[in-house]
Protein backbone atom coordinates (compact mmCIF):
# COMPACT_ATOMS: atom_id res chain seq x y z
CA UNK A 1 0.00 0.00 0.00
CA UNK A 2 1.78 3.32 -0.67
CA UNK A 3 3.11 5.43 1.92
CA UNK A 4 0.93 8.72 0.67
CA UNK A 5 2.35 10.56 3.91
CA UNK A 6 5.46 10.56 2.97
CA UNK A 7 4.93 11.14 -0.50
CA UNK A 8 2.85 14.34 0.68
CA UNK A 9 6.21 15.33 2.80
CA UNK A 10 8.47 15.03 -0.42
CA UNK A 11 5.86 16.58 -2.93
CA UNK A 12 5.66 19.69 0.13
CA UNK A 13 9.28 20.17 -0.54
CA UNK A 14 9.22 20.48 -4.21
CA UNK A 15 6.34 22.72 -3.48
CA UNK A 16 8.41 25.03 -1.31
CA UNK A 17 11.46 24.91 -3.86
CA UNK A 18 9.27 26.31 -6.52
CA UNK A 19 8.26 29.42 -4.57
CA UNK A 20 5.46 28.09 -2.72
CA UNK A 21 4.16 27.76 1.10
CA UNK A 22 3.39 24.25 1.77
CA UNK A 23 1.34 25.61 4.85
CA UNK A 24 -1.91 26.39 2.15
CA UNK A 25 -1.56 23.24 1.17
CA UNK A 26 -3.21 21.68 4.84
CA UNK A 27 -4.48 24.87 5.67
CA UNK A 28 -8.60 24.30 5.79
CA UNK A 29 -9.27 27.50 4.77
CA UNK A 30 -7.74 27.24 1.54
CA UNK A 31 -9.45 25.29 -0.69
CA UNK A 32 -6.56 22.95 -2.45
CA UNK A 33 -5.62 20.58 -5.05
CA UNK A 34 -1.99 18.00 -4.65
CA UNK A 35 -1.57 15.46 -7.45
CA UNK A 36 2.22 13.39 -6.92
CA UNK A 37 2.58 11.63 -10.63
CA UNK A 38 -0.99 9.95 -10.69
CA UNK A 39 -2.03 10.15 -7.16
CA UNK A 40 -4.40 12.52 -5.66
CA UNK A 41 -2.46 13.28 -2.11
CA UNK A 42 -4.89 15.84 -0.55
CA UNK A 43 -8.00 17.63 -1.93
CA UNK A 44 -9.84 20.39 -0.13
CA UNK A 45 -13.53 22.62 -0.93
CA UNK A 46 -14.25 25.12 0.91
CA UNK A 47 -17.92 26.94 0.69
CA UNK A 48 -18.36 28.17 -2.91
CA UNK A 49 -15.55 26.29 -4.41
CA UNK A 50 -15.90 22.36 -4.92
CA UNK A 51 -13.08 20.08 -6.37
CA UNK A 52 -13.59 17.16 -7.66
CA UNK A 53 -10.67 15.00 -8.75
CA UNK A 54 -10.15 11.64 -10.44
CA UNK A 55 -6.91 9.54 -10.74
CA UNK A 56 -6.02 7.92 -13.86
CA UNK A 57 -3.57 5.49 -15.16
CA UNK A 58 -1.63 8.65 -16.42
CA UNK A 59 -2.31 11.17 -13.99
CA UNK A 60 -5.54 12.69 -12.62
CA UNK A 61 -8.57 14.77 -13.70
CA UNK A 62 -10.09 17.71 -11.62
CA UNK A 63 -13.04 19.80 -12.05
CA UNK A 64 -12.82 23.11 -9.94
CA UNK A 65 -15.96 25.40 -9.78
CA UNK A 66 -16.54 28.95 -7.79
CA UNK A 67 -20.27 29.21 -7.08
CA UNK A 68 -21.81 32.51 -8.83
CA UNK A 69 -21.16 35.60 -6.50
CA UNK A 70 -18.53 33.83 -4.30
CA UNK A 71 -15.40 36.21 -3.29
CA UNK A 72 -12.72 33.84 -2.40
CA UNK A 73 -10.90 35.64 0.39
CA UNK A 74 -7.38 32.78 0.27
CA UNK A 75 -6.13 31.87 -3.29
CA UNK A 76 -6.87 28.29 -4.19
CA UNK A 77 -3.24 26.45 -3.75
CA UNK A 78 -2.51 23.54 -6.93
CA UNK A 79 0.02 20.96 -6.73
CA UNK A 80 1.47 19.46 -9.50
CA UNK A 81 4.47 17.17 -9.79
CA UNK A 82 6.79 14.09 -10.11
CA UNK A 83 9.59 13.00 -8.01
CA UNK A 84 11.15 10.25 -9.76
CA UNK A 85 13.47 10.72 -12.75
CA UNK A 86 11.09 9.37 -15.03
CA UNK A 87 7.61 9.52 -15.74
CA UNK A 88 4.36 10.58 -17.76
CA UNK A 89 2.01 13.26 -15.74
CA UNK A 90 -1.28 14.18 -17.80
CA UNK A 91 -3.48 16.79 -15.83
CA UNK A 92 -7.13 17.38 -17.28
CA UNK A 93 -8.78 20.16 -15.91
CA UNK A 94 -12.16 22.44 -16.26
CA UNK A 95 -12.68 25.46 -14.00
CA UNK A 96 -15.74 27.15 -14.33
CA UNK A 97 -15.83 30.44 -12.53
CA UNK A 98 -19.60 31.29 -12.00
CA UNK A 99 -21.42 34.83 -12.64
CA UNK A 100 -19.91 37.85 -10.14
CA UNK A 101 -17.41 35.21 -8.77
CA UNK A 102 -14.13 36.57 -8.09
CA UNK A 103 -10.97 33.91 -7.48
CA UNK A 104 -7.55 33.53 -7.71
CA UNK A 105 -5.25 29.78 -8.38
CA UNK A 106 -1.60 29.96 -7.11
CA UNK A 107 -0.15 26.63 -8.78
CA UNK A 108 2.95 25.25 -8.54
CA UNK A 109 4.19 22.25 -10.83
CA UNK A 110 7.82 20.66 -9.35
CA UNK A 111 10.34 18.25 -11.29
CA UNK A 112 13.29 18.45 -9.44
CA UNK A 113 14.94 14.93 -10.32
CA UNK A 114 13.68 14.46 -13.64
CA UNK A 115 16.34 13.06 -16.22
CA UNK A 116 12.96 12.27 -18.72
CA UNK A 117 9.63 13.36 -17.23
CA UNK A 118 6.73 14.30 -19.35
CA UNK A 119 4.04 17.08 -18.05
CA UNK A 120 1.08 17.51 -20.16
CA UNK A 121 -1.79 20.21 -19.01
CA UNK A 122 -4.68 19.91 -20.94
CA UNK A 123 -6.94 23.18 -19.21
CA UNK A 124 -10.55 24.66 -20.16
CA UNK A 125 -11.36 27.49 -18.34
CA UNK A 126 -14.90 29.35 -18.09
CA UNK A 127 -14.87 32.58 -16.45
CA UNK A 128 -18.96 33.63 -16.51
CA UNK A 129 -20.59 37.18 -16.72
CA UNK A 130 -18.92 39.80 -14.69
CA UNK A 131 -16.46 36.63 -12.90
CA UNK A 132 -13.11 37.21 -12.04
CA UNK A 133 -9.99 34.91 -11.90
CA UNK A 134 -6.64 34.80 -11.67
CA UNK A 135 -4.18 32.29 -12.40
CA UNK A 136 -0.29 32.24 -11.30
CA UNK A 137 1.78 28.90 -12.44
CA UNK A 138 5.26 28.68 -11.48
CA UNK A 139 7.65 26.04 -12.45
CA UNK A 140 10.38 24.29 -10.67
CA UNK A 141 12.83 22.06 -12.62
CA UNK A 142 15.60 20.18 -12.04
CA UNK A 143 19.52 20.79 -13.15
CA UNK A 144 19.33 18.05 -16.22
CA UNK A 145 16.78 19.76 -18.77
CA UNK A 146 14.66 16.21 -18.86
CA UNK A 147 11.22 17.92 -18.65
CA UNK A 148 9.07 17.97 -21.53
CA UNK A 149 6.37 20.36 -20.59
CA UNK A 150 2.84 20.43 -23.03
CA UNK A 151 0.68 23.14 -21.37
CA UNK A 152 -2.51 23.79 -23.67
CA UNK A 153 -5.32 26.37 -22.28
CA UNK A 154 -8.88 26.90 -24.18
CA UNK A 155 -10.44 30.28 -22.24
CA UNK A 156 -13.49 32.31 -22.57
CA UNK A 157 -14.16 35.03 -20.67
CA UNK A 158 -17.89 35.70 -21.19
CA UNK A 159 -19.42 39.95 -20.87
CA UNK A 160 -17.45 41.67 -18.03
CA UNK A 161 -15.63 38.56 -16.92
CA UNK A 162 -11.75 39.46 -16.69
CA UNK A 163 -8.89 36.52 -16.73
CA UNK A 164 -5.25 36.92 -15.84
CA UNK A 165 -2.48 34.52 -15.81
CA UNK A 166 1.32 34.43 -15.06
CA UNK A 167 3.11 31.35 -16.39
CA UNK A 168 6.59 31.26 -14.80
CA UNK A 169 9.55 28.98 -15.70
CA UNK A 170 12.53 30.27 -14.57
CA UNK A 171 14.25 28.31 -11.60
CA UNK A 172 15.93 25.14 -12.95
CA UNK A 173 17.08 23.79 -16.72
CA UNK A 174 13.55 24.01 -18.93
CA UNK A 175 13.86 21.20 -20.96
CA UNK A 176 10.98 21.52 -23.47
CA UNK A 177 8.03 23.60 -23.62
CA UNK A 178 5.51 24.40 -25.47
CA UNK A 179 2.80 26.48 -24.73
CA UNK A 180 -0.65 27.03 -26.11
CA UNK A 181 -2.93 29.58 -25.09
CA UNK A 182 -6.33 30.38 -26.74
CA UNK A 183 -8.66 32.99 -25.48
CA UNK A 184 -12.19 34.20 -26.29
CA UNK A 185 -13.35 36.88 -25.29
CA UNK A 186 -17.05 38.12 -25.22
CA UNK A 187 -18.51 41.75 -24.99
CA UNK A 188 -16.62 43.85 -22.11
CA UNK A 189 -14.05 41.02 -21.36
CA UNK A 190 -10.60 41.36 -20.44
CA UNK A 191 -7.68 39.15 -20.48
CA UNK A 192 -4.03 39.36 -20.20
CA UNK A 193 -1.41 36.48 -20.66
CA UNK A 194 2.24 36.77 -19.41
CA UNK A 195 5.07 34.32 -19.70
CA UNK A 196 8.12 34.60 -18.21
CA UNK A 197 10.67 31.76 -19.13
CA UNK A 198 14.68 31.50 -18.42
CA UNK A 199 16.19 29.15 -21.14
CA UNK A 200 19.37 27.55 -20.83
CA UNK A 201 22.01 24.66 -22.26
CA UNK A 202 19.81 22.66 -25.10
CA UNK A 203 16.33 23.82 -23.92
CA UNK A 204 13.83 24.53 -26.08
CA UNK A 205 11.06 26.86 -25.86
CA UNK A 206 8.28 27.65 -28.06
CA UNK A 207 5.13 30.09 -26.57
CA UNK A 208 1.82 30.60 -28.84
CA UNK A 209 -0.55 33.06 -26.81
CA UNK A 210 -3.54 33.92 -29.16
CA UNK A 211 -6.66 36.24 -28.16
CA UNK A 212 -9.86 35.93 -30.25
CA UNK A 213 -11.14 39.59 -29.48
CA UNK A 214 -15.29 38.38 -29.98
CA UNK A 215 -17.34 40.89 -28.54
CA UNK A 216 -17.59 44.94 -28.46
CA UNK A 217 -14.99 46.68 -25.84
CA UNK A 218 -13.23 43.52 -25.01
CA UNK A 219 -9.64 44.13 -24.54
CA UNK A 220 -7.12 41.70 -24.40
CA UNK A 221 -2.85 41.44 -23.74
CA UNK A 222 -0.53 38.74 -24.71
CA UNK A 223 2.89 39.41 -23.31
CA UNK A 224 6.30 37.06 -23.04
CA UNK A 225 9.69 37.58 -21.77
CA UNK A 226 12.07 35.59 -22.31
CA UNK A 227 16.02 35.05 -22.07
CA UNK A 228 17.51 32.53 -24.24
CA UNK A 229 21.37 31.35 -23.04
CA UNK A 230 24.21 28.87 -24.95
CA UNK A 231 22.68 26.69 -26.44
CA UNK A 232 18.64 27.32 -25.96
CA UNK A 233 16.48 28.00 -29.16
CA UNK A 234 13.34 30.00 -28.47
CA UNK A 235 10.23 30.70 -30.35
CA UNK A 236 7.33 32.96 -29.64
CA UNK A 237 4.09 34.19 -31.66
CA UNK A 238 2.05 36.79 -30.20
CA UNK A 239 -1.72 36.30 -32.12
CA UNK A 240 -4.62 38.94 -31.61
CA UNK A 241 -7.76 38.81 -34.28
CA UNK A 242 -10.13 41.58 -33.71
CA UNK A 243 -13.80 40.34 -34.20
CA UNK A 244 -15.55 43.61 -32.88
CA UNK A 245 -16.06 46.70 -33.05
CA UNK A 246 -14.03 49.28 -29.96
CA UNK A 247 -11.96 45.62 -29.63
CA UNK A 248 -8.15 46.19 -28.37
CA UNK A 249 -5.69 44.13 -28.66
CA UNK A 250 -1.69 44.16 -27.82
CA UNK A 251 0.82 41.44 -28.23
CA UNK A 252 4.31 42.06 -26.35
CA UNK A 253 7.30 39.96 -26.46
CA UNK A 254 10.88 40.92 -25.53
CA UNK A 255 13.57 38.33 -26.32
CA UNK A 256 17.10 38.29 -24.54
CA UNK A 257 19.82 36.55 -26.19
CA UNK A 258 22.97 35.61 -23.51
CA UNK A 259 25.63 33.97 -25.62
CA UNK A 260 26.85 33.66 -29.38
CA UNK A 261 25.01 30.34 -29.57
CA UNK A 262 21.72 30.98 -28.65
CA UNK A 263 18.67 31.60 -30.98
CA UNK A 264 14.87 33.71 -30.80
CA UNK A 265 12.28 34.74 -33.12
CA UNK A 266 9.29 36.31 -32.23
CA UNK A 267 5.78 36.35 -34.61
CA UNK A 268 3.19 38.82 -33.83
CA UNK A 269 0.24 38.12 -36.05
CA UNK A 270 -2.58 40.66 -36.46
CA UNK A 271 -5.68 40.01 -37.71
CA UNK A 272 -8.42 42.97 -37.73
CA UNK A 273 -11.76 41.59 -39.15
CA UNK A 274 -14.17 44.08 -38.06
CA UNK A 275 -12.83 47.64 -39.08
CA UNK A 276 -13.07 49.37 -35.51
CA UNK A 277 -11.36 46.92 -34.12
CA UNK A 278 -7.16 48.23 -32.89
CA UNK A 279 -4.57 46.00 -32.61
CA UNK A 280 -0.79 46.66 -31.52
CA UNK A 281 2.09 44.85 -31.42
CA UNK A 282 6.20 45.32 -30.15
CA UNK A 283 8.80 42.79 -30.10
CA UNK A 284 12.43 43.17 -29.71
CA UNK A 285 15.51 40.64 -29.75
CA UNK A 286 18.43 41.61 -28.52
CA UNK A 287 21.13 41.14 -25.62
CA UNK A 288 21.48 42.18 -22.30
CA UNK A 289 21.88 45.91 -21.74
CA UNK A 290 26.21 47.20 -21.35
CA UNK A 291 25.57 50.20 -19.32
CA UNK A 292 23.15 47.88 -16.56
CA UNK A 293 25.85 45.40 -16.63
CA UNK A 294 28.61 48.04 -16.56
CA UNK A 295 27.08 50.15 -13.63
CA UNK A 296 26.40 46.58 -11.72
CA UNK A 297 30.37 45.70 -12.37
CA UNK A 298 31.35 48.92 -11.27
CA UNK A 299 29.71 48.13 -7.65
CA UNK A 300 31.84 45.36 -7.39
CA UNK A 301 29.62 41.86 -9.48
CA UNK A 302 31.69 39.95 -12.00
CA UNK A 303 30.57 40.34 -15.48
CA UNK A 304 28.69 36.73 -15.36
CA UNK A 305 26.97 37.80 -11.94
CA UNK A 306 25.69 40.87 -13.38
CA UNK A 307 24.00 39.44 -16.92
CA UNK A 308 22.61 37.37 -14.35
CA UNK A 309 20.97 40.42 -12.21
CA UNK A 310 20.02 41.94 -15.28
CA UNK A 311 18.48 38.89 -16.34
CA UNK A 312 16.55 38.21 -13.56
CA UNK A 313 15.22 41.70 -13.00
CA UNK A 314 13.52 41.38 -16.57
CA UNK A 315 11.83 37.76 -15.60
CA UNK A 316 10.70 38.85 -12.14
C-alpha cells in the first residue's frame, strides 16, 4: 500500500522549492488541489468552491468550480508534480468560474529529479458574466533539462468577466516547452497572458498566446519575456484577431539573447476583421543591456553575476 504521507512530505518540498508555502496546502481554509505523478495526495472545498478529482492510469482529472457571487478571500493552492526521474504526468482540468465570482489559483508544478519526465496540461477554463480569476503557475525544474512540458489552455471570458495569468519557468534547466494559449473573449471582457521563461544549455522553448477579441470593448494582452542562453532556441508568436467593433488588442514579447550560440524569433500576427477593431504589437531581440551590466560591475559583481541580475530583473 503506498506510503501517501510521505509522499505528501516530499511533494511539500518540491512545493516550497518552486516558490510556494506548503502551509496552504493543509491549511482548511484554503481550498486545495496535490496530485504526486498519478495520485491525488490531498483535496480540499471550501464553501463556494468544490473540487472534484479523479486519478487515472496517467495522472488525474479535476473539475474546480466557484459558485456565482462567491469572493474567495485565500487563493486556491494547486500541486502538480513528479519526483522520480522518469515519468508521464497528464493533468485534465475544467474550471468554471460562476457569474460575479471573483478567485484567484496559485499553482505550482515541481520536477526536481527528472532526467525524462513528461508534463502535459490539458486546461478549459470558463470565467462567466462579470467573474473574475486569476491564475499564477510557477515552475520548478531540475539541473538536467529532462522535462518535456505540453501546457494547452482553451479560455473564454464571457461579458465583463476578466482573466489573468502568469506562467513562470525560470528556476531550474527548462527542458521543453511548449505552450498554447487560446482565449475568447465576449462583450466587455478582459484578459491578459504573461510568460516569463529563463532558457538555458539545449532547452527549447516555443510560446503561442492567441486572443480571439469576440465581442464589443473587449480588450485583451498577450505578453512574453524571455532570455535565451548557450545553447537554448526560443520561439514565440504573439496572435490577436479583432472580431468587434471598440476591440483592443496588444501582443508584447521581448527576447534576450545571452551567448553567441543561442537563438529567438518572435511572430506577432494581427488580424483585424471588423474595421473598428485596434490591434498593436512590439517585439524586440536583442542582448542584455552594457551600461546595466557596466554600472552593476562597477559596484563590485563579475561580469557573469551581473547578466545574471540583469536577467533576472527582466523575468521577475
Amino acid at each position: 500500500m503506498p506510503d501517501y504521507a510521505a509522499e505528501f512530505e516530499l511533494i511539500a518540498r518540491a512545493y516550497e522549492q518552486s516558490g510556494g508555502d506548503p502551509a496552504g496546502l493543509i491549511d482548511k481554509r484554503f481550498a486545495s488541489l496535490v496530485v504526486s505523478h498519478n495520485r491525488i495526495l490531498h483535496s480540499n472545498s471550501i464553501p463556494g468552491v468544490r473540487i472534484e478529482g479523479e486519478e487515472t492510469p496517467t495522472g488525474a482529472r479535476a473539475r474546480i468550480t466557484v459558485e456565482p457571487g462567491t469572493l474567495v478571500v485565500h487563493p486556491v493552492h494547486l500541486c502538480f508534480g513528479v519526483l522520480p526521474k522518469e515519468g508521464l504526468q497528464e493533468i485534465i482540468s475544467d474550471f468554471q468560474v460562476g457569474e460575479g465570482a471573483k478567485v484567484g489559483f496559485v499553482a505550482h508544478c515541481s520536477f526536481p529529479n527528472a532526467v525524462h519526465v513528461k508534463h502535459v496540461m490539458q486546461a478549459t477554463i470558463r470565467v462567466d458574466r462579470g467573474g473574475q480569476m486569476e491564475y499564477s503557475e510557477t515552475h520548478y525544474h531540475g539541473p538536467d533539462g529532462g522535462v518535456e512540458v505540453l501546457p494547452v489552455a482553451h479560455i473564454e471570458v464571457n461579458e465583463g468577466g476578466l482573466y489573468r495569468s502568469w506562467f513562470k519557468l525560470i528556476q531550474g534547466t527548462v527542458g521543453t516547452l511548449r505552450l498554447d494559449y487560446q482565449a475568447h473573449l465576449k462583450k466587455d471582457a478582459v484578459c491578459e497572458l504573461d510568460a516569463r521563461v529563463y532558457g538555458k544549455k539545449r532547452d527549447r522553448i516555443s510560446i503561442n498566446e492567441s486572443l480571439f477579441l469576440d465581442g464589443e470593448n473587449s480588450r485583451g494582452l498577450a505578453k512574453s519575456r524571455v532570455v535565451a542562453a548557450d545553447d537554448c532556441v526560443s520561439e514565440v508568436v504573439g496572435e490577436a484577431v479583432g472580431n468587434a467593433p471598440n476591440a483592443r488588442g496588444h501582443v508584447d514579447c521581448v527576447e534576450i539573447l545571452k551567448g553567441p550560440n543561442a537563438r529567438a524569433s518572435a511572430v506577432p500576427k494581427l488580424t483585424v476583421v471588423n474595421d473598428r477593431a485596434k490591434l498593436t504589437h512590439e517585439a524586440a531581440i536583442g542582448s542584455v543591456d552594457k551600461k546595466q551590466v557596466e554600472t552593476l560591475m562597477a559596484r563590485g559583481l563579475s561580469e557573469e553575476q551581473a547578466v545574471d541580475v540583469v536577467v533576472r530583473g527582466m523575468l521577475r
